[in-house]
Protein backbone atom coordinates (compact mmCIF):
# COMPACT_ATOMS: atom_id res chain seq x y z
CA UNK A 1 0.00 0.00 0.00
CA UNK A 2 2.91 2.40 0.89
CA UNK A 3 4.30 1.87 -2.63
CA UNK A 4 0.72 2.66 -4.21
CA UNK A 5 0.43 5.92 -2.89
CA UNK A 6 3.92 6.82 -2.63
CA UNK A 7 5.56 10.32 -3.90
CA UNK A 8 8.82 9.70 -3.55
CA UNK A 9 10.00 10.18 -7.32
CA UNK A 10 12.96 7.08 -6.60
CA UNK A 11 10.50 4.54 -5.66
CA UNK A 12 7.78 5.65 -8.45
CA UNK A 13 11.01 5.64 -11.10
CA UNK A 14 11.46 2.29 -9.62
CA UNK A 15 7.44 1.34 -9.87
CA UNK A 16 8.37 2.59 -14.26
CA UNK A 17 10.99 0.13 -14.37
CA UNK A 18 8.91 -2.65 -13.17
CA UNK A 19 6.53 -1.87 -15.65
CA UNK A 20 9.01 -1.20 -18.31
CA UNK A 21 10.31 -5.11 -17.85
CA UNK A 22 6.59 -6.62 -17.84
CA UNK A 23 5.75 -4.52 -20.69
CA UNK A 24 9.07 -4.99 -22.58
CA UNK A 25 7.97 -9.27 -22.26
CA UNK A 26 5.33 -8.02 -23.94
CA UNK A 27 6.42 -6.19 -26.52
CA UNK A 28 8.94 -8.58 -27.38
CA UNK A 29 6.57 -11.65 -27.38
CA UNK A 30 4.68 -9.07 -29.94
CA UNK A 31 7.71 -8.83 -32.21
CA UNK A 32 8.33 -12.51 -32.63
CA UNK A 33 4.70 -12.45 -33.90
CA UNK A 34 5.58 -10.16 -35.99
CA UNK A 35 8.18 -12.34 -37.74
CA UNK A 36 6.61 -15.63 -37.39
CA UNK A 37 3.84 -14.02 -39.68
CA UNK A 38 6.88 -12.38 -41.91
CA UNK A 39 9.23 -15.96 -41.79
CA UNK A 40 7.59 -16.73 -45.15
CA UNK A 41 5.49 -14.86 -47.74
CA UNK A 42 2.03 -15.23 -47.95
CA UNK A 43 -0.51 -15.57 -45.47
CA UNK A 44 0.76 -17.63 -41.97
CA UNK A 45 -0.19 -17.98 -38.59
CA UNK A 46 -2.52 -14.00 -39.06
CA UNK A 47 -4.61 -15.50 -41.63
CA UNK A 48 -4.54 -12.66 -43.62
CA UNK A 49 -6.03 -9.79 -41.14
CA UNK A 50 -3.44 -7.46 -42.28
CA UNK A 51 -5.03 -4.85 -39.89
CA UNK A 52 -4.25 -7.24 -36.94
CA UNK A 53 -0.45 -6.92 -38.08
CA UNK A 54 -0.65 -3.20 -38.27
CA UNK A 55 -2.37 -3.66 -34.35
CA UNK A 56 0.66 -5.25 -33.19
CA UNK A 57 3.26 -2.83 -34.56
CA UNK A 58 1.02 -0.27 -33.41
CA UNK A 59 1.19 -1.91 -29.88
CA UNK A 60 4.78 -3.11 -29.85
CA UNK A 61 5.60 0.31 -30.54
CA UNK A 62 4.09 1.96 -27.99
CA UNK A 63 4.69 -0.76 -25.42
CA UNK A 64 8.81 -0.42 -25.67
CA UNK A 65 8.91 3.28 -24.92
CA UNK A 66 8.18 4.36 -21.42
CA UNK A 67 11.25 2.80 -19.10
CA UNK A 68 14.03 5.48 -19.96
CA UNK A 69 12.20 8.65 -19.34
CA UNK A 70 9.83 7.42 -16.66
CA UNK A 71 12.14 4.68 -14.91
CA UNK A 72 15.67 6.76 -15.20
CA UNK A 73 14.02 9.84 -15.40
CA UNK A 74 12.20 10.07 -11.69
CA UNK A 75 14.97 8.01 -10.32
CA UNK A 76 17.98 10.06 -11.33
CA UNK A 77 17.05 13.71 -12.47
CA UNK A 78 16.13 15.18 -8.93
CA UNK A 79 19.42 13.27 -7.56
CA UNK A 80 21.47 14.97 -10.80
CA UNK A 81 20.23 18.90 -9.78
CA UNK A 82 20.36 18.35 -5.53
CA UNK A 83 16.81 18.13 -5.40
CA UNK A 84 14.71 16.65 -2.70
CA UNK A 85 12.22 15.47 -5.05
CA UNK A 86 10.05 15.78 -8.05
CA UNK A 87 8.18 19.01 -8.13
CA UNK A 88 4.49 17.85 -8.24
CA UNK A 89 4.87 14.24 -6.23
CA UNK A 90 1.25 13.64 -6.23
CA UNK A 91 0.77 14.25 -10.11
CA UNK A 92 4.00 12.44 -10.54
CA UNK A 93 2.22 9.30 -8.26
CA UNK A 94 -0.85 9.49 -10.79
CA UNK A 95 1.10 9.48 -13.48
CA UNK A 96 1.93 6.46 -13.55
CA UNK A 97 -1.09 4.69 -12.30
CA UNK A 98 -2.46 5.72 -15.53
CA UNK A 99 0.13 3.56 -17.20
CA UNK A 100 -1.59 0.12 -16.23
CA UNK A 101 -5.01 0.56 -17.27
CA UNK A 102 -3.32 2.12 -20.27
CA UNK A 103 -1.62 -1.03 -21.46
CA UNK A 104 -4.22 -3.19 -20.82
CA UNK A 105 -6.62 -0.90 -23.49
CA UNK A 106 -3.51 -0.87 -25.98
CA UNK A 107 -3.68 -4.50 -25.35
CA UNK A 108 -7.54 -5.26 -25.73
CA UNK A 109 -7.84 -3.23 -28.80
CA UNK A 110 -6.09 -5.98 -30.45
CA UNK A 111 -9.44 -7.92 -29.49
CA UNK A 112 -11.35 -5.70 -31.70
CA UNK A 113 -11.82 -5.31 -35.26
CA UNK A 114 -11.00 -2.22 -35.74
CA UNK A 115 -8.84 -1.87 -33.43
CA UNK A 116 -5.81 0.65 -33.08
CA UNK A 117 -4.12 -0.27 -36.27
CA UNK A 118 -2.49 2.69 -37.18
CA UNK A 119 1.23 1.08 -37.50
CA UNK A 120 4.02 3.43 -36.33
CA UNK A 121 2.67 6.01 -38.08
CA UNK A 122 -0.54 6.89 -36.14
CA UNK A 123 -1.99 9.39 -38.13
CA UNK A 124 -4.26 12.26 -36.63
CA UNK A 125 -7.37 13.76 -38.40
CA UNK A 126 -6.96 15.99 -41.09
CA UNK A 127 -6.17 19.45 -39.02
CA UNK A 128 -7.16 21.22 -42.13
CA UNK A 129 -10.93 19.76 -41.94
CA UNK A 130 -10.63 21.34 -38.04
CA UNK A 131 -13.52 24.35 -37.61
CA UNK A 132 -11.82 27.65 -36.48
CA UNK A 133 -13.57 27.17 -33.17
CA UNK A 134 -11.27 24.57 -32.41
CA UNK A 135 -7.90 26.28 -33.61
CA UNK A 136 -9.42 29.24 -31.48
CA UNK A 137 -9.52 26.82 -28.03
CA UNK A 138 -6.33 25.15 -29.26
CA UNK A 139 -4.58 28.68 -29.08
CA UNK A 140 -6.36 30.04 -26.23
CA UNK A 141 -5.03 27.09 -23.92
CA UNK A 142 -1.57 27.68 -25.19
CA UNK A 143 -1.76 31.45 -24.30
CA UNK A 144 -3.64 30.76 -21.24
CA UNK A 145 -0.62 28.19 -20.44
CA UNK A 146 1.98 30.99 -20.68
CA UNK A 147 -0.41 33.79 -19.17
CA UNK A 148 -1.97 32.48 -16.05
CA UNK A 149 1.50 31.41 -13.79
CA UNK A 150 2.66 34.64 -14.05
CA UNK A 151 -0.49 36.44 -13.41
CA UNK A 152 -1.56 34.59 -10.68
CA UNK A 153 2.33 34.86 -9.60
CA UNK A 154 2.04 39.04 -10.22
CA UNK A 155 -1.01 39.53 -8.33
CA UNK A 156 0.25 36.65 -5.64
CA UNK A 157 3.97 38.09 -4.67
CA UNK A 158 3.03 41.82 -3.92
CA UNK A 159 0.69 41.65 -0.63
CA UNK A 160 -0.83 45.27 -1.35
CA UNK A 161 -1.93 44.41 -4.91
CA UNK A 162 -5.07 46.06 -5.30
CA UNK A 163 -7.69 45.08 -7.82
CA UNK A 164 -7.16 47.35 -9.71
CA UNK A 165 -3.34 47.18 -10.87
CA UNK A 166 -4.24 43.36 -11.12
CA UNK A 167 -6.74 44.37 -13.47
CA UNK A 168 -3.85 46.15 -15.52
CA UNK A 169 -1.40 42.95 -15.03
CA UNK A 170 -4.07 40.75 -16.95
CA UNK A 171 -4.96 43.43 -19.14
CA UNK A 172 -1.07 43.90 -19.93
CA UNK A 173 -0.79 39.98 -20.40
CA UNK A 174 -3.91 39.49 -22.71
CA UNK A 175 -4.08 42.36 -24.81
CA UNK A 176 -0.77 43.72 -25.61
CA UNK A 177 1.23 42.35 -28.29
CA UNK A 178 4.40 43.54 -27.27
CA UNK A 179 3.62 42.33 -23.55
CA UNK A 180 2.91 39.07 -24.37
CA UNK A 181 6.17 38.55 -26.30
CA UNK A 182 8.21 39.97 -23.39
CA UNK A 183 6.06 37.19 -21.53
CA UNK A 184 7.50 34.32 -23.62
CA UNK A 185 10.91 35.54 -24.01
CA UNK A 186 11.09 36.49 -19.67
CA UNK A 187 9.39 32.98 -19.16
CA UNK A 188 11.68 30.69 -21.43
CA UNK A 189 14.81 32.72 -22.80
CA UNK A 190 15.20 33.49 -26.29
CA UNK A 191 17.29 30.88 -27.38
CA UNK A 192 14.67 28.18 -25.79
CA UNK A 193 11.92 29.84 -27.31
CA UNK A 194 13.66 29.65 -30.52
CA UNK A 195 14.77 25.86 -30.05
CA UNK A 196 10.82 25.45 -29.04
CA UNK A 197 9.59 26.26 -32.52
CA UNK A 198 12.19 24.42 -34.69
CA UNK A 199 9.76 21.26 -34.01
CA UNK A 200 6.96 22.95 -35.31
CA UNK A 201 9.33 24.22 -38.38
CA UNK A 202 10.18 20.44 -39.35
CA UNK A 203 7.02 18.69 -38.71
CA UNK A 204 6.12 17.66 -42.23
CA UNK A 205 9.06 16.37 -42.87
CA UNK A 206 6.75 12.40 -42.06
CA UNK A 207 4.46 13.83 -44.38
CA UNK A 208 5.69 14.49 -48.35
CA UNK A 209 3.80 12.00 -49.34
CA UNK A 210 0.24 13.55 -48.11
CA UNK A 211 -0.08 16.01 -51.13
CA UNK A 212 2.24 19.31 -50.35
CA UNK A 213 2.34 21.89 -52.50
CA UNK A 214 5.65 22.02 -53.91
CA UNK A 215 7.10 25.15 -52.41
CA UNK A 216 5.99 23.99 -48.64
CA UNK A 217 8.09 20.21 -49.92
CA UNK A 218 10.88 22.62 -51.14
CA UNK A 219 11.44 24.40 -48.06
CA UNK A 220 10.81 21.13 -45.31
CA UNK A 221 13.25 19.11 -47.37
CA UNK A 222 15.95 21.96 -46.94
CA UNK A 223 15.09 22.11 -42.89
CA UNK A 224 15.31 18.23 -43.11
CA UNK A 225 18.53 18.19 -44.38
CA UNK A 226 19.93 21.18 -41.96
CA UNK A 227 19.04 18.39 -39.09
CA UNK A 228 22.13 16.43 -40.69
CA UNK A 229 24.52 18.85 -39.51
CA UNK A 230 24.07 19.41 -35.72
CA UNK A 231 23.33 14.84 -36.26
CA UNK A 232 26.69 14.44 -37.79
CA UNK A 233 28.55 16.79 -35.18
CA UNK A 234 27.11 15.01 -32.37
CA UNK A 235 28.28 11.77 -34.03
CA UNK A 236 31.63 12.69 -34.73
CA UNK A 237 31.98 14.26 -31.00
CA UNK A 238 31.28 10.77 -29.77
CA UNK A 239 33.61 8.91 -31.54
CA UNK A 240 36.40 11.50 -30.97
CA UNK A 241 35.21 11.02 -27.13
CA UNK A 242 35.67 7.10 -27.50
CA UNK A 243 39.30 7.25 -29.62
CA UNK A 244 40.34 9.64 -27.56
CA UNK A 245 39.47 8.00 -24.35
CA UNK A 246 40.60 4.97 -22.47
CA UNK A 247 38.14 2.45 -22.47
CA UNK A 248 37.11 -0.58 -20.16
CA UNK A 249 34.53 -2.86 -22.57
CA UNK A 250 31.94 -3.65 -20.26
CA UNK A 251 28.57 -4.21 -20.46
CA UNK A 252 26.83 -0.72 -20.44
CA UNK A 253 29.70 0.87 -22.90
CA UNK A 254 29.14 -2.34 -25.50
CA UNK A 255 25.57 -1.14 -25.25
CA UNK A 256 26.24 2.62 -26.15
CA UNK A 257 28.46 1.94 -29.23
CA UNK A 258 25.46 -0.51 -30.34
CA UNK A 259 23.42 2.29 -29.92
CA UNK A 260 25.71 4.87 -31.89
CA UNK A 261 26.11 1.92 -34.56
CA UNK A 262 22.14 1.50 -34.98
CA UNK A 263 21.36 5.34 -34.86
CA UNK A 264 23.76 6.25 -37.50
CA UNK A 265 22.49 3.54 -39.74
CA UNK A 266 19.07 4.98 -39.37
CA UNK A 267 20.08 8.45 -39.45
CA UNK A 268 22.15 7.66 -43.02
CA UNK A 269 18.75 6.29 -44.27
CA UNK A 270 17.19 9.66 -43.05
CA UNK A 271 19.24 12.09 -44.75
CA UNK A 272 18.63 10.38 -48.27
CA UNK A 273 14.88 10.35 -46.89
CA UNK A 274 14.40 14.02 -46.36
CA UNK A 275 14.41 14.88 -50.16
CA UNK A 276 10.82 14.99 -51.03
CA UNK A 277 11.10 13.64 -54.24
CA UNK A 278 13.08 10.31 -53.07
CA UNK A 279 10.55 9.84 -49.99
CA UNK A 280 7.57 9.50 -52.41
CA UNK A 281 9.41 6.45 -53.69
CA UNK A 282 10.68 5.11 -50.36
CA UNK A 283 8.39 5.99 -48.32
CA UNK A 284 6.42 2.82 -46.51
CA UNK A 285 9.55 0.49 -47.01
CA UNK A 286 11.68 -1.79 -45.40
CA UNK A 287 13.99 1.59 -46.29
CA UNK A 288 12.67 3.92 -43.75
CA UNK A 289 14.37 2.48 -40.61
CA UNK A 290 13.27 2.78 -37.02
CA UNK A 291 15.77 3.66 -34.12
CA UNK A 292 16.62 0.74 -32.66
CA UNK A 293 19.20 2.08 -31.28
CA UNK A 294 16.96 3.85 -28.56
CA UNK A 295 16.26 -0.19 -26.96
CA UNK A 296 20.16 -0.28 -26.25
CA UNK A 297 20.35 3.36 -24.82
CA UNK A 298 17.84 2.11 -22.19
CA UNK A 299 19.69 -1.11 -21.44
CA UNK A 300 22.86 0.97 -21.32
CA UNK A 301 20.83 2.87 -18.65
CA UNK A 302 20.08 -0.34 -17.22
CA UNK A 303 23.67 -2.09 -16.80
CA UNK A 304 24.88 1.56 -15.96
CA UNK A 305 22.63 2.49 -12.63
CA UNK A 306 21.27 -1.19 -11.79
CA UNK A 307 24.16 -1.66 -9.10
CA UNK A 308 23.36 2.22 -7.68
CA UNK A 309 19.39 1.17 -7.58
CA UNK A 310 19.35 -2.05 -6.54
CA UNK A 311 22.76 -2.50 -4.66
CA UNK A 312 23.87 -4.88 -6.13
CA UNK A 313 26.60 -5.55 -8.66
CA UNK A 314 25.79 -6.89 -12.02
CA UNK A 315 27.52 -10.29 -14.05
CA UNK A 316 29.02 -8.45 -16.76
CA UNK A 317 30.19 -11.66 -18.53
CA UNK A 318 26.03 -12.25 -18.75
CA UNK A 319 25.71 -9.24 -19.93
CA UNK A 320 28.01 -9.26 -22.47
CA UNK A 321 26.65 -12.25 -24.01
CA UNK A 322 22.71 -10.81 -23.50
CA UNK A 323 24.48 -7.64 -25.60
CA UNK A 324 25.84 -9.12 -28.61
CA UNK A 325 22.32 -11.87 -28.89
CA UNK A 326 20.68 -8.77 -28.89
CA UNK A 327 22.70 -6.96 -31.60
CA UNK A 328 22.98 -9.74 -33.57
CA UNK A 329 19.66 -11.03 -33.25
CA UNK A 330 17.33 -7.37 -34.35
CA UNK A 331 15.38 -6.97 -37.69
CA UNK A 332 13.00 -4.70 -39.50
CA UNK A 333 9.31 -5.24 -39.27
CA UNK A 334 7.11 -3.25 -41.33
CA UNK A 335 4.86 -4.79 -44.35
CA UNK A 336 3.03 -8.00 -43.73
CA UNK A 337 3.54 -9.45 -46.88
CA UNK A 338 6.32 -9.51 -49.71
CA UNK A 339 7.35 -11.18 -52.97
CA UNK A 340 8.74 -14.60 -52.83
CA UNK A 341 12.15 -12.78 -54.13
CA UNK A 342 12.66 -11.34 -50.62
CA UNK A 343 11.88 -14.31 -48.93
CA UNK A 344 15.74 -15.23 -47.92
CA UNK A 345 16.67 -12.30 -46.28
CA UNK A 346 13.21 -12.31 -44.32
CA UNK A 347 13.80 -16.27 -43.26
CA UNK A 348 17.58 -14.36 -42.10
CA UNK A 349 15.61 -11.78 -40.43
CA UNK A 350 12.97 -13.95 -38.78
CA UNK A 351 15.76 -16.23 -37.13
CA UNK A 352 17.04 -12.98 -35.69
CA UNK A 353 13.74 -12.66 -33.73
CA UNK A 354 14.46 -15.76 -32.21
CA UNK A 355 18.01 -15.39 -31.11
CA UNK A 356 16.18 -11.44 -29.81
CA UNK A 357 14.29 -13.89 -27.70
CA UNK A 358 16.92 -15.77 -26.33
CA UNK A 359 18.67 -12.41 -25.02
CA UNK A 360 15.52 -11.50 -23.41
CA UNK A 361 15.12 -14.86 -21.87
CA UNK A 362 18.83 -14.28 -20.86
CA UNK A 363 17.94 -11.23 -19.72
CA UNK A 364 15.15 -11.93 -17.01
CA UNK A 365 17.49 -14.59 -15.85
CA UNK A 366 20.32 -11.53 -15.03
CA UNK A 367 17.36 -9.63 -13.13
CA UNK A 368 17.05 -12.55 -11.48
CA UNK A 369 20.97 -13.15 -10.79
CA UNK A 370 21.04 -9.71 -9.68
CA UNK A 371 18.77 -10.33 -6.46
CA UNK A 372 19.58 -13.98 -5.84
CA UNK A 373 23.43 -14.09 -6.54
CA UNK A 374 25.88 -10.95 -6.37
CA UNK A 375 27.34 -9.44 -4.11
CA UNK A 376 26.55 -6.03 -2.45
CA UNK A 377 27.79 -3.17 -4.79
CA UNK A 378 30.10 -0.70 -3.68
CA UNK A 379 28.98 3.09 -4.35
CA UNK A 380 30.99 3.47 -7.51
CA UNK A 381 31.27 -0.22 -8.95
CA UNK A 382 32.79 1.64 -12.13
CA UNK A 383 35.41 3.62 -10.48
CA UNK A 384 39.01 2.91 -11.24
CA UNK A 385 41.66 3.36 -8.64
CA UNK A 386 44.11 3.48 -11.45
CA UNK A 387 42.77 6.82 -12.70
CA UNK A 388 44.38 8.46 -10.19
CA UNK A 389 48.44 9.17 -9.83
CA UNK A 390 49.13 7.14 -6.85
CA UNK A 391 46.95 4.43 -5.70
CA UNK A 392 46.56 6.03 -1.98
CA UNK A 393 44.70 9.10 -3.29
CA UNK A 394 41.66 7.06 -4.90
CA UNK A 395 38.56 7.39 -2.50
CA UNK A 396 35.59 5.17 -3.53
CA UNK A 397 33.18 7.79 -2.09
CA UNK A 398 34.81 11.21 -4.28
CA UNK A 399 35.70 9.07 -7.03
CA UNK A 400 36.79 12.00 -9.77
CA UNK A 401 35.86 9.33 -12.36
CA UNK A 402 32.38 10.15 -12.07
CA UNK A 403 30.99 13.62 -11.97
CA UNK A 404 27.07 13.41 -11.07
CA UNK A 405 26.01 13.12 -7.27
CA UNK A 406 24.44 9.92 -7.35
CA UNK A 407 27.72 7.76 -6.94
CA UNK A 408 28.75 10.33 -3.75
CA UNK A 409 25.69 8.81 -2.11
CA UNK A 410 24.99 5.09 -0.81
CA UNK A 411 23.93 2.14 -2.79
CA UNK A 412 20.67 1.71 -2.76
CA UNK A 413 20.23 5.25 -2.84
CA UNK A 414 18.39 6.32 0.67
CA UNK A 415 14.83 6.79 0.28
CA UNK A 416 15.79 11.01 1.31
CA UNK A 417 19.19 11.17 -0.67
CA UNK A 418 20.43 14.72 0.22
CA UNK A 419 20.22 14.91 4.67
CA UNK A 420 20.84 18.73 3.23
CA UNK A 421 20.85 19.90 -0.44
CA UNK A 422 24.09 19.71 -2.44
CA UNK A 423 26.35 23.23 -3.00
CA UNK A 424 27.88 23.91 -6.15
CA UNK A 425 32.12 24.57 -4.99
C-alpha cells in the first residue's frame, strides 16, 4: 500500500521500471509475432487480417517506450540537480497509475476489429478539416498556459496588490502584443523559445507523401537536411570522445556503441529520406528504418545504474553475451507481406527474432541473478583506482571518475538522498 500511494520520485522511477520489464515481455513476445507471420510470404499464422499486423506494430511500438524517461528519469534527475524530489509528487504518483489501465486498453484493442491499427505512423485527423472554433480553443489554452503562472504569480507576490493594478497585469498579459512577447521571451529565454519552434518548423518532414504543394516540400526538405549537420557533429563528438578516451569494454559501454552503430544507420537512411522527391518512392519500405538504437540506450541505462538502484553488482560476462544476442539477433518489421524474391533475407531476419528472444530470456534470468546471486555493490562499482596518480589518493566515495552526485551517495540510494541539499564549490 505504501508503494501505491507513494511520492517519492525514486521509488515511483522504480514502480516505471517494473513496468518497463513486464511490458518490454510483452512487446517482445509481440515482435516474434511479428516475424513468425513475416518468416515466409504469404498468409501464416494472421490469416490474412493485415489490420491485426498493423495492431501489433502499433502496440509493440508503444509498449517499448516508457522505461528510460519514466524509470531513469524520476529516479535520477532530482538526484542529478540536488533536489529533494520531483516538483508535483502527487501528479508524478498518478502518473503512472495511468500507465496500467493504459496497457491493458492498448492490449484489448487488439481484441477488436478495428482496433488501433495505425502502425508506427498513427496518423491524426486531417487538421485542415478542423472548424476555427477549435484552432481558437487550441490557441487560447496555449496562451492561457503561458499567461496564467505569471499572473496569478504578479497579483500573488506583492501583498498590497489592489484590484485594480491586477486588473492592468491581466490586461497587460492578454491584450498587448508587445507584452505578451516579453512574456514568452522572460518565461523561457530566447534561445529556448527559438529551439521550441524548430519542431513545429520540421514537422512535415513524415508527411511528403500527403499532397504538399511544392514550395511547402521545397522548403521542409531543406530544414530536413539542416538536421544532418548538428546529427553528424554530435556523431563525430562521440567517436572523438571514445578514440580519444581509455576504455574498459563492459557491459553498459558495449551497449552505447550498439546504440551509436544503430542510430547512424538509421540516421544515413534519413538524410537520403528528407528529399521529397526520393521519400515518395521510399516511403512505406523496409527503407525507412526505425531507431533501434533507442532499446540499447535504455539497457545501457540499465547495466549503468542497476548496481546504484538495486545494490547490487551486475555479471558483466552475462551481460556481455545478453548484448551481442541482442545486436545480432534485431530486424525490420514493417509490411506483412512480400514477394517470394525477398523471402531469404526475411527467413535471415525472422531467425534474428528468435536469437532477440533468447537475449531477453537471458535477460530476465540476469534480473534474477542480480537479487539472488551478487554481491553487495560498492557506491561506484565503475570507479578505477588506477585513474588516479598514486593508488593512496583514490577514494571510492569522491571518485573523480564520475561527476554526477548519485555515486557520492549510498547504494541503494536512501529513500531522502540529500540529509541537506548539495552546494555547487
Amino acid at each position: 500500500m505504501n508503494w501505491l500511494n507513494s511520492t517519492n520520485a525514486k521509488e515511483i522511477g522504480t514502480l516505471y521500471l517494473i513496468f518497463a520489464v513486464f511490458a518490454g515481455m510483452i512487446g517482445t513476445a509481440f515482435s516474434v509475432l511479428i516475424r513468425l507471420e513475416l518468416s515466409s510470404p504469404g498468409v501464416q499464422f494472421l490469416q490474412g487480417d493485415h489490420q491485426l499486423f498493423n495492431v501489433i506494430i502499433s502496440a509493440h511500438a508503444f509498449i517499448m517506450m516508457p522505461g528510460l524517461v519514466g524509470g531513469f528519469g524520476n529516479y535520477f534527475l532530482p538526484i542529478h540537480c540536488g533536489s529533494p524530489d520531483m516538483a508535483f509528487p502527487r501528479l508524478n504518483n498518478i502518473s503512472f497509475w495511468l500507465l496500467p489501465p493504459s496497457l491493458i486498453l492498448l492490449l484489448m484493442s487488439s481484441l477488436v476489429e478495428n482496433g488501433a491499427g495505425t502502425g508506427w505512423t498513427v496518423e491524426n485527423g486531417k487538421q485542415s478539416k478542423l472548424p476555427l472554433f477549435v484552432w481558437a480553443i487550441f490557441i487560447t489554452a496555449i496562451l492561457l498556459l503561458l499567461s496564467l503562472p505569471v499572473l496569478a504569480g504578479r497579483c500573488h507576490i506583492v501583498p498590497a496588490l489592489n484590484l485594480a493594478i491586477c486588473w492592468k497585469h491581466f490586461l497587460n498579459i492578454f491584450l498587448e502584443s508587445q507584452s505578451a512577447g516579453n512574456l514568452i521571451k522572460s518565461l523561457i529565454g530566447l534561445q529556448d523559445f527559438l529551439m521550441l519552434r524548430k519542431p513545429a518548423e520540421l514537422l512535415h518532414h513524415h508527411m511528403f507523401s500527403v499532397g504538399l504543394d511544392v514550395d511547402t516540400r521545397a522548403y521542409f526538405t531543406a530544414a530536413t537536411m539542416v538536421i544532418a549537420v548538428p546529427t553528424g557533429i554530435k556523431i563525430f563528438s562521440w567517436l572523438a570522445t571514445l578514440y580519444g578516451g581509455s576504455l574498459r569494454y563492459n557491459t553498459p559501454l558495449l551497449f552505447v556503441l550498439g546504440f551509436l552503430a544503430l542510430f547512424t544507420i538509421g540516421g544515413l537512411t534519413g538524410v537520403v529520406l528528407s528529399n521529397a522527391s526520393l521519400d515518395i518512392a521510399f516511403h512505406d519500405t523496409y527503407y525507412v528504418v526505425a531507431q533501434m538504437g533507442a532499446v540499447f540506450a535504455l539497457f545501457a541505462g540499465f547495466y549503468y545504474w542497476t548496481p546504484k538502484i538495486t545494490g547490487r553488482t551486475i555479471n558483466d560476462f552475462l551481460g556481455k553475451i545478453h548484448f551481442w544476442t541482442l545486436f545480432v539477433g534485431v530486424m525490420p518489421r514493417r509490411i506483412p507481406d512480400y514477394p517470394d524474391a525477398l523471402s531469404g533475407w526475411n527467413a535471415v531476419s525472422s531467425f534474428g527474432s528468435l536469437v532477440s528472444v533468447i537475449a531477453t530470456i537471458l535477460f530476465a534470468y540476469i534480473i534474477y541473478d542480480i537479487f539472488a546471486n551478487q554481491p553487495v555493490s560498492s557506491n561506484n562499482p565503475w570507479a578505477v583506482a588506477s585513474y588516479f596518480t598514486s593508488e593512496n589518493s583514490f577514494n571510492e566515495n569522491e571518485s573523480e571518475t564520475s561527476t554526477t552526485l548519485e555515486w557520492t551517495l549510498a547504494s541503494p540510494i536512501p529513500f531522502h538522498a540529500f540529509k541537506m541539499l548539495p552546494a555547487q564549490s
